[in-house]
N, C-alpha and C. Protein backbone atom coordinates (compact mmCIF):
# COMPACT_ATOMS: atom_id res chain seq x y z
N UNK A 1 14.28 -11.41 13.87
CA UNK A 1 13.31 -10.81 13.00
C UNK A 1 11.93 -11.33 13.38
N UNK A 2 10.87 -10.10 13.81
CA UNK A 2 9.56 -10.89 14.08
C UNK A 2 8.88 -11.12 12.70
N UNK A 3 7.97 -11.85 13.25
CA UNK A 3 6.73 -12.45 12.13
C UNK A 3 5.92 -11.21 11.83
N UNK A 4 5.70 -9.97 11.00
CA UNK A 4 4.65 -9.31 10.65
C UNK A 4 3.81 -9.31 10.44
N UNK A 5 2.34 -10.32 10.37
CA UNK A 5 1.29 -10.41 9.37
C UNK A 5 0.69 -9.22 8.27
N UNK A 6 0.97 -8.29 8.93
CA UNK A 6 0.32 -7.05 7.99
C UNK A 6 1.34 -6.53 6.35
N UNK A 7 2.93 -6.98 6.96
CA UNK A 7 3.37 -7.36 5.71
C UNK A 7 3.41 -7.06 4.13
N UNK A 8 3.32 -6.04 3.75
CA UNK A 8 2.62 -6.58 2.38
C UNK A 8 1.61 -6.33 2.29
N UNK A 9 0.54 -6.13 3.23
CA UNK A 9 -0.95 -6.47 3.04
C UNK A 9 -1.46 -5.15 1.96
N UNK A 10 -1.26 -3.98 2.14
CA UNK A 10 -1.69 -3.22 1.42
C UNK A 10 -1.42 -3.27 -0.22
N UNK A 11 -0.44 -3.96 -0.39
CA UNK A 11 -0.02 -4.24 -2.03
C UNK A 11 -1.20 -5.72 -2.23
N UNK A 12 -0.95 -6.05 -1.39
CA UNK A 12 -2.06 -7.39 -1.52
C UNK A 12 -3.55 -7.01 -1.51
N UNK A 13 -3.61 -5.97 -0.57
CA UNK A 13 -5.29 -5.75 -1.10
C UNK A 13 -5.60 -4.35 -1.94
N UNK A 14 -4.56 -4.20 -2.74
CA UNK A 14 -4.60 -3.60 -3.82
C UNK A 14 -4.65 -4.02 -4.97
N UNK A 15 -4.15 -5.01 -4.79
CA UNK A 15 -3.95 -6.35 -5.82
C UNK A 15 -5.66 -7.03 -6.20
N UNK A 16 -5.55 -7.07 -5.24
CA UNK A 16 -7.33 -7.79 -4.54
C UNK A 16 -8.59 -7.05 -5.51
N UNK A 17 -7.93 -5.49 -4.97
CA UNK A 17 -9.51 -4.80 -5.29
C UNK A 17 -8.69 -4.43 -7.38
N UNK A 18 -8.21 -4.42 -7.96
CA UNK A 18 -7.57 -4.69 -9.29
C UNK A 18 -8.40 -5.76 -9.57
N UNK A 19 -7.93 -6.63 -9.02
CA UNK A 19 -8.60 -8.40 -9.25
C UNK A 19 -10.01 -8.52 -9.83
N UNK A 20 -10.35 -7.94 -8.45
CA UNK A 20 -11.97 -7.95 -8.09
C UNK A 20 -12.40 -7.06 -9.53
N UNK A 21 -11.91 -5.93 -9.58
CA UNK A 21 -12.63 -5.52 -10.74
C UNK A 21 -12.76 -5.82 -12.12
N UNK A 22 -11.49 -6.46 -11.98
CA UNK A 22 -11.52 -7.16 -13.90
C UNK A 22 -12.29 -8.41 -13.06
N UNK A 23 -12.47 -9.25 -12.52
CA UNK A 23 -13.16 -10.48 -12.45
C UNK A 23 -14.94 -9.88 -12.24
N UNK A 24 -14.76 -9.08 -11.71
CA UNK A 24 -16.43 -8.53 -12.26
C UNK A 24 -16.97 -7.91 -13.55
N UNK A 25 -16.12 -7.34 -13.98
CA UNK A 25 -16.65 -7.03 -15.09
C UNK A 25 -16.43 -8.29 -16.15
N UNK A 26 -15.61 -9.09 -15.98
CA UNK A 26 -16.17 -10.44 -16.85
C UNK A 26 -17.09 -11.36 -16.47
N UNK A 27 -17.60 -11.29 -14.92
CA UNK A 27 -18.63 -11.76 -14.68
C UNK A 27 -19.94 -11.52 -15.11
N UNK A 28 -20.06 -9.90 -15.21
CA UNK A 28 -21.17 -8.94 -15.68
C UNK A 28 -21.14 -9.27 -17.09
N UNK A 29 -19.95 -9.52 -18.00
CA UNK A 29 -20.42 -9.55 -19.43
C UNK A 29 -20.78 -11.14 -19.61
N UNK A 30 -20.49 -12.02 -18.81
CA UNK A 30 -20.47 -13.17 -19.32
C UNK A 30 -22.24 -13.59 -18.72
N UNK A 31 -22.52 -12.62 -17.57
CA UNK A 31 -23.96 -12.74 -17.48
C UNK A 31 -25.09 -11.84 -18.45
N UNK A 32 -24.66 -10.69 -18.71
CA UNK A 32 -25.32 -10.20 -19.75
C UNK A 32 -25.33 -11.12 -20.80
N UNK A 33 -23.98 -11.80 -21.43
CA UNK A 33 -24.22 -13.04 -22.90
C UNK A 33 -25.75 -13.97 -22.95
N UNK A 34 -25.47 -13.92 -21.31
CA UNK A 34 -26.45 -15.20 -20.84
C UNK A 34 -27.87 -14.81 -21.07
N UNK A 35 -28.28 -13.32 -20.46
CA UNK A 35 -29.35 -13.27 -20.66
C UNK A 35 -29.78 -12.46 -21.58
N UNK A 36 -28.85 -12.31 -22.93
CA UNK A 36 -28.97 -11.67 -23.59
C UNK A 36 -29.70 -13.41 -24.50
N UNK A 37 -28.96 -14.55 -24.44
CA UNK A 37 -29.55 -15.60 -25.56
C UNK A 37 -30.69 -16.42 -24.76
N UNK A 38 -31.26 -15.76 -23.81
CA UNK A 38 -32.08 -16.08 -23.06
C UNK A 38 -33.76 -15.23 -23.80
N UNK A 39 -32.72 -13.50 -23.72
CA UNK A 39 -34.30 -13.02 -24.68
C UNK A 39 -34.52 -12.97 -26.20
N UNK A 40 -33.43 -13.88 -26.68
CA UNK A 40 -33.37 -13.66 -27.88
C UNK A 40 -33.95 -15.27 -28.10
N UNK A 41 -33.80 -16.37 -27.64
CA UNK A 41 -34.43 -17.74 -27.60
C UNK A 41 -35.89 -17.58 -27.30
N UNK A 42 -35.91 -17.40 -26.68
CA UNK A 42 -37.87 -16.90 -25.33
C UNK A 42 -38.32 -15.87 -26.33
N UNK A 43 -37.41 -14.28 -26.58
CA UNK A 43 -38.50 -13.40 -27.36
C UNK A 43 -39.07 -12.50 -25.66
N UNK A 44 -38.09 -13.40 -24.43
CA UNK A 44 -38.61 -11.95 -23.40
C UNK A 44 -38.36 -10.58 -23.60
N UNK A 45 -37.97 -10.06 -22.29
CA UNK A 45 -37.52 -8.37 -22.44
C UNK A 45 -37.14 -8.20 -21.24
N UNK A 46 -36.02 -9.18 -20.72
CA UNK A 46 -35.47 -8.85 -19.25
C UNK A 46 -34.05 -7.81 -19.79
N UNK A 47 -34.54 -6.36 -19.41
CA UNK A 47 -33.32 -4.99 -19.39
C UNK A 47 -32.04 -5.65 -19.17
N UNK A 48 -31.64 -6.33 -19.05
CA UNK A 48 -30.10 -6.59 -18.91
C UNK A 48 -29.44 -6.99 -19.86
N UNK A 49 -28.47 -5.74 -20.36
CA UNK A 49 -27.44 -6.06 -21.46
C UNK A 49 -26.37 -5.13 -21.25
N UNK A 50 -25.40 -5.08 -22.46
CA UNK A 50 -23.96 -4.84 -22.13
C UNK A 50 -23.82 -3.08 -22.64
N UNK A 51 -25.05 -2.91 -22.80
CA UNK A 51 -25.03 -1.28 -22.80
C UNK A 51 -25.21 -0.27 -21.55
N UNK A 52 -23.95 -0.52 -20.94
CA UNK A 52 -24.16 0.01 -19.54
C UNK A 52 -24.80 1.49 -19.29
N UNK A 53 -23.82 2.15 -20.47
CA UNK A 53 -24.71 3.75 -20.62
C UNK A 53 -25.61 4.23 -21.09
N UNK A 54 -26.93 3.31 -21.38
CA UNK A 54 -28.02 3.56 -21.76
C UNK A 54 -29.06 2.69 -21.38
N UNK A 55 -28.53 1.56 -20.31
CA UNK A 55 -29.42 1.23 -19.56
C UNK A 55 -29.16 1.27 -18.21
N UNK A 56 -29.63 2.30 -16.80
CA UNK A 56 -29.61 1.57 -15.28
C UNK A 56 -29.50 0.03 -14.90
N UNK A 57 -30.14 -0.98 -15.22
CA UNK A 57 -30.46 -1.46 -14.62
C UNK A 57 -29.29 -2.66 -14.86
N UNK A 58 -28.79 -2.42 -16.41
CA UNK A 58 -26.94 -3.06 -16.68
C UNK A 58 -26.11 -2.14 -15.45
N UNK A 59 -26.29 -1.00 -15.79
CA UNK A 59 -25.48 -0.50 -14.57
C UNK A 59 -25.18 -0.65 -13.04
N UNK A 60 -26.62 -1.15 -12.66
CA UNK A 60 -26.72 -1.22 -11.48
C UNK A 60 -26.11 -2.88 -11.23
N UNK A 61 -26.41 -3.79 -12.01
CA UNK A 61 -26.07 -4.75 -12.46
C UNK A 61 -24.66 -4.99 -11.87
N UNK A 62 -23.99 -4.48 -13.12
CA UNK A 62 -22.22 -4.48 -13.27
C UNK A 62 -22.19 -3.87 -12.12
N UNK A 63 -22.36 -2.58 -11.44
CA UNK A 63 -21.52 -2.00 -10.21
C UNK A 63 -21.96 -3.85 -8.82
N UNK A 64 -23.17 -3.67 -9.00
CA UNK A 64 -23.50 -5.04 -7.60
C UNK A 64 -22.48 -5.77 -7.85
N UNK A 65 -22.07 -6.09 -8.96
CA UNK A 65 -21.21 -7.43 -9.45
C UNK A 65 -19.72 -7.00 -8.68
N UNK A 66 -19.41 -5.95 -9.07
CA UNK A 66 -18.05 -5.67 -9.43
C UNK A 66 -17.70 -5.33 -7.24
N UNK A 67 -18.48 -4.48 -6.68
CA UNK A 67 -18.60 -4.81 -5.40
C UNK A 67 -18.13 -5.65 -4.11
N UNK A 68 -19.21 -6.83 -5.08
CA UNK A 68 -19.34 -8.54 -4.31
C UNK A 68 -17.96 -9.17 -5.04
N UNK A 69 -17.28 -8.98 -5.89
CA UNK A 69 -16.00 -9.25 -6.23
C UNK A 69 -14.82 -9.02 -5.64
N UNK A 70 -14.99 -7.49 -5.69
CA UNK A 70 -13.97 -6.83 -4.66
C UNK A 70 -13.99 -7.21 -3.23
N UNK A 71 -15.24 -7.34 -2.69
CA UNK A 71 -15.12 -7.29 -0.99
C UNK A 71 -14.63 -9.04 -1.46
N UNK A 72 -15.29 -9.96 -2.43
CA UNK A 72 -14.32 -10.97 -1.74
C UNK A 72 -12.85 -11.42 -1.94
N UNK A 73 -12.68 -10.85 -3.04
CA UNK A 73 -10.88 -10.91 -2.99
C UNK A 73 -10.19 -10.37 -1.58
N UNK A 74 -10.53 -8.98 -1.16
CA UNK A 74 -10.23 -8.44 -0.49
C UNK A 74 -10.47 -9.11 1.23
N UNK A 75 -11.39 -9.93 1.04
CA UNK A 75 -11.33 -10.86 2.67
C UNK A 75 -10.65 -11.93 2.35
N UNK A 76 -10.65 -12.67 1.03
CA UNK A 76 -9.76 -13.87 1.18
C UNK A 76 -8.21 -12.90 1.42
N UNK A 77 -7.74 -12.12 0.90
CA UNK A 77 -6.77 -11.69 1.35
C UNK A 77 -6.57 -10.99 2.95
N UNK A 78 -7.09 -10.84 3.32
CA UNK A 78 -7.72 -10.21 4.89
C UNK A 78 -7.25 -11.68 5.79
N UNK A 79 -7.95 -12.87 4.80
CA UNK A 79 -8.17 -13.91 6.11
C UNK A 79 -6.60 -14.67 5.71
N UNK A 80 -6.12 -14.52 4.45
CA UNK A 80 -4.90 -15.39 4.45
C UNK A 80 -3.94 -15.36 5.07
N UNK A 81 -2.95 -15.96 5.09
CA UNK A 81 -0.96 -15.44 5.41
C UNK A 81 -0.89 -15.07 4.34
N UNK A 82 0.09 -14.22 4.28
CA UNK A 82 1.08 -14.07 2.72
C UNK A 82 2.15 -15.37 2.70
N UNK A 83 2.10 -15.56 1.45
CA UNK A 83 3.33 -16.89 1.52
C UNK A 83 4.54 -16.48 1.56
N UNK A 84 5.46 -17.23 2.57
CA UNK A 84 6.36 -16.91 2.42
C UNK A 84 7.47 -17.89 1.41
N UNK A 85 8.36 -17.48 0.96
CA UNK A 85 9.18 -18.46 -0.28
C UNK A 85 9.73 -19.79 0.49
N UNK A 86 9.75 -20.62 0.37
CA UNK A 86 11.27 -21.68 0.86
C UNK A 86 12.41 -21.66 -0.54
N UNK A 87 13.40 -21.65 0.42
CA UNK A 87 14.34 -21.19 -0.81
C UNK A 87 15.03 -23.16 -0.81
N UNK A 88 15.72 -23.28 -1.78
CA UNK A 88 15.84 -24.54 -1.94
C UNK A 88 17.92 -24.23 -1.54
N UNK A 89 18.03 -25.20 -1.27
CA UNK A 89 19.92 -25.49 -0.83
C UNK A 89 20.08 -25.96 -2.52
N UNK A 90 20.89 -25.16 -3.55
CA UNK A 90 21.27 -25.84 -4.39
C UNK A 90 22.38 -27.35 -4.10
N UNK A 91 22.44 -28.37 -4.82
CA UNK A 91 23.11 -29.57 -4.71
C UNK A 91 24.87 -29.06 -4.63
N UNK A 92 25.10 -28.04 -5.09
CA UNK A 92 26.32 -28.06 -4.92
C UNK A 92 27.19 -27.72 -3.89
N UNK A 93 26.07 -26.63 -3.19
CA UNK A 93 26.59 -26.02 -1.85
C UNK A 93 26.71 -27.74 -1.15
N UNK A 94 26.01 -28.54 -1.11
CA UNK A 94 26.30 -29.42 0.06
C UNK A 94 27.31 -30.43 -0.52
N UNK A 95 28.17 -30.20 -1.43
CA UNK A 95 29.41 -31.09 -2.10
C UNK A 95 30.66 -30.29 -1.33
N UNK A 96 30.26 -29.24 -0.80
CA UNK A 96 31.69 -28.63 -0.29
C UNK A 96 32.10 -29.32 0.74
């Protein structure tokens, strides 16, 4: 049996770009929180909040985020091996 690397890979970087997108969009809300108690402390007016459909610039925001998430799940999976299992000898097989 040869060694495959590719393997799997497509469930894996499907997995990846899934990943990537829920880990961006909690990145995007947990940075909107941020600079949401940023203009509410200060009294600024930096456009970024969690109303994606009524502001661009949340939008443009969340998509950059969600992007730079995906491409990097998707290279750490690119650059990894897939693991393979070691299976363990239960204790009893070696009593025979």
């Amino acid at each position: 049996m040869e060694d495959n690397p590719s393997n799997g890979r497509p469930l894996r970087l499907l997995a990846a770009i899934i990943a990537g997108i829920f880990i961006g969009f909690f990145i995007f809300f947990g940075i909107a929180l941020i600079i949401g108690v940023f203009n509410d402390i200060l009294g600024s007016n930096i456009p970024i909040n969690t109303e994606i459909a009524e502001n661009i610039w949340s939008a443009v925001l969340l998509t950059i985020i969600v992007i730079i998430t995906v491409v990097i799940f998707c290279w750490r999976v690119w650059t990894s091996p897939p693991s393979t299992p070691e299976f363990e000898i239960p204790e009893t097989i070696d009593k025979f």
